[in-house]
Protein backbone atom coordinates (compact mmCIF):
# COMPACT_ATOMS: atom_id res chain seq x y z
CA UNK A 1 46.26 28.86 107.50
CA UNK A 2 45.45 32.60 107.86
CA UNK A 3 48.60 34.71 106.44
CA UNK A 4 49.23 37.18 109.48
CA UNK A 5 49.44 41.05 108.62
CA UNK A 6 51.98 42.96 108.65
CA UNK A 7 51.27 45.02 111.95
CA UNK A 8 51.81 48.60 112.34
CA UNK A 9 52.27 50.82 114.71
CA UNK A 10 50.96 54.33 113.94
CA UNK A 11 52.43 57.21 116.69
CA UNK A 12 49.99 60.04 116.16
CA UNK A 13 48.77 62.51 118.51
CA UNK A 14 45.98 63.85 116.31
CA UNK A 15 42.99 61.30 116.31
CA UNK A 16 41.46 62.01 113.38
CA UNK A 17 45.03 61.71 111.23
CA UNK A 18 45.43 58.01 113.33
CA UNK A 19 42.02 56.83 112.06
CA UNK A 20 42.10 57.94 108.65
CA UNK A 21 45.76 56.06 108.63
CA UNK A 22 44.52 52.79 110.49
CA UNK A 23 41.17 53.08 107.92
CA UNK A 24 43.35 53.24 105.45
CA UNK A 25 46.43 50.45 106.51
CA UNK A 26 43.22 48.06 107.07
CA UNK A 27 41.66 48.06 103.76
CA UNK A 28 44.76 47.31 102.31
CA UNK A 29 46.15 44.37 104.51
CA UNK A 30 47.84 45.63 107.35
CA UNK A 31 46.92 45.52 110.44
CA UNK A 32 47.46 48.90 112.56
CA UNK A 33 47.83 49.70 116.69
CA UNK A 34 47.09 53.19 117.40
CA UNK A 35 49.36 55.39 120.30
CA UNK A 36 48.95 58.72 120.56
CA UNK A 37 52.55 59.59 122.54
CA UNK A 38 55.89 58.39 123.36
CA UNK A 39 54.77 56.50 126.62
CA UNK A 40 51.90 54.16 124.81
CA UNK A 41 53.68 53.64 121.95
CA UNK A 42 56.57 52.06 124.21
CA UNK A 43 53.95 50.37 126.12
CA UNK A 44 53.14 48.79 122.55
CA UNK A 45 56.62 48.24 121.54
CA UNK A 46 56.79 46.10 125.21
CA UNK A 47 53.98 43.68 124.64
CA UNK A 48 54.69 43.42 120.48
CA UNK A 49 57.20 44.20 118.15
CA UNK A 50 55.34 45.98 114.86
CA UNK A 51 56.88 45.22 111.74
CA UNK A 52 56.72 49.12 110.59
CA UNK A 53 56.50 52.45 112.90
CA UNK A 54 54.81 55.12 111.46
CA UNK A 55 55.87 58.18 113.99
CA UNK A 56 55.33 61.73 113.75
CA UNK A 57 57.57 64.14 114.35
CA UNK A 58 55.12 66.80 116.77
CA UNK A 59 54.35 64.60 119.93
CA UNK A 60 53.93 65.79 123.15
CA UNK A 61 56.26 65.06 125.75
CA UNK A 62 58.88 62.70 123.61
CA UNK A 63 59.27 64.13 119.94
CA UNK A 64 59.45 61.39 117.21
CA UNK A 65 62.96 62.79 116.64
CA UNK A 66 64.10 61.77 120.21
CA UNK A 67 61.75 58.88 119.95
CA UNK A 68 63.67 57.53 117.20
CA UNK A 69 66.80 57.62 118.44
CA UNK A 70 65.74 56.11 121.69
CA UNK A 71 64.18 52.87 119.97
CA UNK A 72 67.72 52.90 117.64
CA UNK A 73 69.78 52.46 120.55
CA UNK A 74 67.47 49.51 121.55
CA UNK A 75 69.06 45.81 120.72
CA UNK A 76 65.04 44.79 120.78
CA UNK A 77 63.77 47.93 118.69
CA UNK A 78 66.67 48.72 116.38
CA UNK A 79 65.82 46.64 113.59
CA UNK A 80 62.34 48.03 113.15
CA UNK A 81 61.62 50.10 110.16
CA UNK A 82 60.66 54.05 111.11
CA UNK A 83 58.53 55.53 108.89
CA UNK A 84 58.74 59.72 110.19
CA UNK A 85 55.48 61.73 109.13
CA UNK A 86 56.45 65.31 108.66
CA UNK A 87 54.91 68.41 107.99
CA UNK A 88 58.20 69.77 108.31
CA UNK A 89 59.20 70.45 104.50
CA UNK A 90 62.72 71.30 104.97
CA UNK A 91 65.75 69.79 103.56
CA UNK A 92 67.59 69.74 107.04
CA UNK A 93 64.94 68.90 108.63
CA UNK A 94 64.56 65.44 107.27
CA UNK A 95 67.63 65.28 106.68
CA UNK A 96 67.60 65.54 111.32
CA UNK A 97 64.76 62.73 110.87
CA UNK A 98 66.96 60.21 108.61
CA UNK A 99 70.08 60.93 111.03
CA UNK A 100 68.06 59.97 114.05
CA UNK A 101 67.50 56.66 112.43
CA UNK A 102 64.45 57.15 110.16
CA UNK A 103 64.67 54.86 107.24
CA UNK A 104 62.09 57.03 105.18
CA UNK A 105 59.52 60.04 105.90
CA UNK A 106 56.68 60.97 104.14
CA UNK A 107 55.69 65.17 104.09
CA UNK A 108 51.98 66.04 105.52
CA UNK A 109 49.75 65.97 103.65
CA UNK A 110 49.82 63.09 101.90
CA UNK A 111 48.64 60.41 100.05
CA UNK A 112 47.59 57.08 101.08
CA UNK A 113 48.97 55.62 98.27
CA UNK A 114 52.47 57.56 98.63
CA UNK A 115 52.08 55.93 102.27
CA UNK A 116 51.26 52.49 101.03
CA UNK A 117 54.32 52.73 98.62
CA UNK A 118 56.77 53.91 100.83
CA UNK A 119 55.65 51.58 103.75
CA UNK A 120 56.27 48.54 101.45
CA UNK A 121 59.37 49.58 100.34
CA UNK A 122 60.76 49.74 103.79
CA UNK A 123 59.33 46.83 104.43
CA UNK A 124 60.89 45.07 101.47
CA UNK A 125 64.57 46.68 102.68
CA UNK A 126 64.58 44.28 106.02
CA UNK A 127 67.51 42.80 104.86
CA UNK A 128 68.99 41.33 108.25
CA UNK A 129 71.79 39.18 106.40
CA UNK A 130 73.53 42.86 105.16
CA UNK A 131 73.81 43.64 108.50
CA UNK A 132 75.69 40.80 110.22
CA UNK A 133 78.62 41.06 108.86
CA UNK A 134 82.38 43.26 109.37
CA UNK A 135 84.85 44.77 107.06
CA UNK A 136 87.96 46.36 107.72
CA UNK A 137 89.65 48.69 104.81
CA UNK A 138 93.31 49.07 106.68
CA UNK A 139 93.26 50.05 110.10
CA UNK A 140 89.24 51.28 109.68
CA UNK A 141 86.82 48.09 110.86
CA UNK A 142 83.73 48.18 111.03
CA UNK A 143 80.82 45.46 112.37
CA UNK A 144 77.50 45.48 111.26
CA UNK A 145 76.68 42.76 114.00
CA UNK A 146 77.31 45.32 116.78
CA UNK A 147 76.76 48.53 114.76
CA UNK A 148 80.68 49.89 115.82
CA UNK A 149 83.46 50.73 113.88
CA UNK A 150 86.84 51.64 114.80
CA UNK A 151 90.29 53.21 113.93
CA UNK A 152 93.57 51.78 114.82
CA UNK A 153 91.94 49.97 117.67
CA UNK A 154 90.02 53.39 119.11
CA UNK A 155 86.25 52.97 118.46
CA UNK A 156 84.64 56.04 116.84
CA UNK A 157 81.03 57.53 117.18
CA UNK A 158 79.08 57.35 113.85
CA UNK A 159 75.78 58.32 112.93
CA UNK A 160 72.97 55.72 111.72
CA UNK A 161 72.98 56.90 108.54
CA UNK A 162 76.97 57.56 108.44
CA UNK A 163 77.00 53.98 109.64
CA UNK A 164 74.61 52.96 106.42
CA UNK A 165 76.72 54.92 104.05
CA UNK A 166 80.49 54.02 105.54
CA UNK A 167 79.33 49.90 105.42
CA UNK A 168 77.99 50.15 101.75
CA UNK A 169 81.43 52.40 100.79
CA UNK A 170 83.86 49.88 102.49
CA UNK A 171 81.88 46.99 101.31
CA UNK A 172 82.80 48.43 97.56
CA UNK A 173 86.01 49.69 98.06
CA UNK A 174 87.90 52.26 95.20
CA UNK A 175 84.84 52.00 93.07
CA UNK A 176 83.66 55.93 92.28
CA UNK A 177 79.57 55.75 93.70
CA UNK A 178 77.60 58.99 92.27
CA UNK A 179 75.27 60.95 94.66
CA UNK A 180 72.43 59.13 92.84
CA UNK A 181 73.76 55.75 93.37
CA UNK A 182 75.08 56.47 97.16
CA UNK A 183 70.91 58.03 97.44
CA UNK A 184 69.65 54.88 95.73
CA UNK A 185 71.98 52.23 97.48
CA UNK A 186 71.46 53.80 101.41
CA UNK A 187 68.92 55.03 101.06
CA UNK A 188 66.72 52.78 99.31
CA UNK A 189 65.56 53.92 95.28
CA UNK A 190 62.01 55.05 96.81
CA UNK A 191 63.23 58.03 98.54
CA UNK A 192 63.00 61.22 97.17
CA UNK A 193 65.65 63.28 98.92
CA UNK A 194 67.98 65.94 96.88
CA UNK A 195 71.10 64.60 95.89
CA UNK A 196 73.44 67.41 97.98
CA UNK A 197 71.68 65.28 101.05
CA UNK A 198 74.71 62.78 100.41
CA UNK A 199 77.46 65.96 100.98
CA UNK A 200 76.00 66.38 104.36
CA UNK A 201 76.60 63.34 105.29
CA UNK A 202 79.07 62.26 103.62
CA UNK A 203 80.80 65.87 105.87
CA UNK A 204 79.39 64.12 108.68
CA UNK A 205 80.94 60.72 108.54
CA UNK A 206 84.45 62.46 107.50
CA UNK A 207 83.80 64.37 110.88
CA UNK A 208 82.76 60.75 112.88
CA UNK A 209 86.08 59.23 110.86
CA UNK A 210 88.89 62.17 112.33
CA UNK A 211 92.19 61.30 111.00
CA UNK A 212 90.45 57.91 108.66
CA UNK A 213 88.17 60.48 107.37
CA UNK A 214 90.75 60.73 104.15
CA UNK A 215 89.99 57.37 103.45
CA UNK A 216 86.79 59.03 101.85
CA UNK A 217 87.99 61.00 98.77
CA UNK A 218 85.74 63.33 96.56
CA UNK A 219 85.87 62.19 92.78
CA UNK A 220 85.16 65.86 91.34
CA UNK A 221 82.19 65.57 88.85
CA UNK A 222 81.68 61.69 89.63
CA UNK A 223 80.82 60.96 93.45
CA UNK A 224 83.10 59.73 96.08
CA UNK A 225 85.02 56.68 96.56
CA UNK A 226 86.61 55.12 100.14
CA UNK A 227 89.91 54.10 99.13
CA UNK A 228 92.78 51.62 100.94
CA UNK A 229 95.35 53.58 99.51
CA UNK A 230 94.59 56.29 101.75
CA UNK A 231 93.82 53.76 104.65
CA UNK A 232 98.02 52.84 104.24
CA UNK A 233 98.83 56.73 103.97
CA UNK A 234 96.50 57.71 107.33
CA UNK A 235 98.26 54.97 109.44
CA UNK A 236 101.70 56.30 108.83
């Protein structure tokens, strides 16, 4: 029986940087679809689900930015591993690309083998059993099921990646997690981010959290921790 290849779909409005990629993807065992803008690539996504997107950030009409968030909010698309190609350098701005529910980028130009090694990786994260389950620290619950979380009954707003970061914290409650191990644990150990990424989010999800964002407590000179002690305190 033939093993079927992974299949990947590359969104890439430059034509020569979509057939070195495919080139590329095919020699080593994938098997790549080719859509130059928003509206094909959807057209793709319609007739067959890839098992990796590889979407750039410049498109015309949709950017990959908006893209991404669009196929996140999708029950069909969600679970699909986004793979943003950049030439944008800048901290905050893939820092934007991981928020709008990247799980990785890779910086133009690059290798094919940084590519290679970055696309397994995500591929090896699929992890669907992480992400069927709930947890509630005090009054906070969250479910992984149905991507929400709430507070005292009053569902909050949160961020892919805040989501990412507040399930791994509350799934290891009081435990001090460095930057490096928040980085390597959310993440995923194959992405090369600076570690002062975690602050910014780790502002962001104390912003999502309002009044539960003291739950989250800075450990100075170790990491942070999410703590039920505070949970207790918040409610009173």
């Amino acid at each position: 029986m033939t093993k079927k290849l992974p299949r990947v779909l590359i969104v890439e409005d430059e034509p020569p940087i979509a057939e070195l990629i495919a080139v590329n993807l095919r020699h080593n065992g994938f098997a790549p679809v080719w859509a130059e803008d928003g509206e094909s690539a959807q057209r793709e996504l319609d007739a067959v689900l890839p098992d990796v997107i590889l979407l750039d950030w410049m498109l015309p009409g949709m950017s990959g930015l908006q893209l991404a968030r669009r196929w996140r909010a999708d029950s069909r698309t969600k679970a699909v591993p986004i793979l943003m190609l950049t030439a944008r350098g800048d901290e905050p701005d893939k820092v934007a690309g991981l928020d709008a529910g990247a799980d990785d980028y890779v910086t133009k130009p690059f290798s094919t083998q940084e590519l290679l090694a970055r696309m397994r990786a995500v591929l090896r994260r699929r992890a669907p059993e992480q992400l069927s389950d709930s947890v509630a620290i005090g009054a906070l619950v969250l479910d992984a099921a149905t991507h929400r979380v709430s507070w005292q009954g009053e569902p909050l707003k949160v961020g892919p990646t805040e989501f990412r970061l507040l399930h791994y914290l509350m799934k290891h409650p009081e435990r001090v997690h460095s930057r490096a191990q928040l980085l390597d644990k959310v993440w995923g150990d194959h992405v090369f981010i600076e570690e002062r990424t975690v602050d910014v989010h780790i502002k962001r999800l104390r912003e999502a959290l309002g009044s539960a964002g003291r739950l989250v407590q800075t450990v100075r000179g170790a990491g942070y921790r999410l703590t039920a002690e505070a949970a207790v305190d918040a409610q009173a």
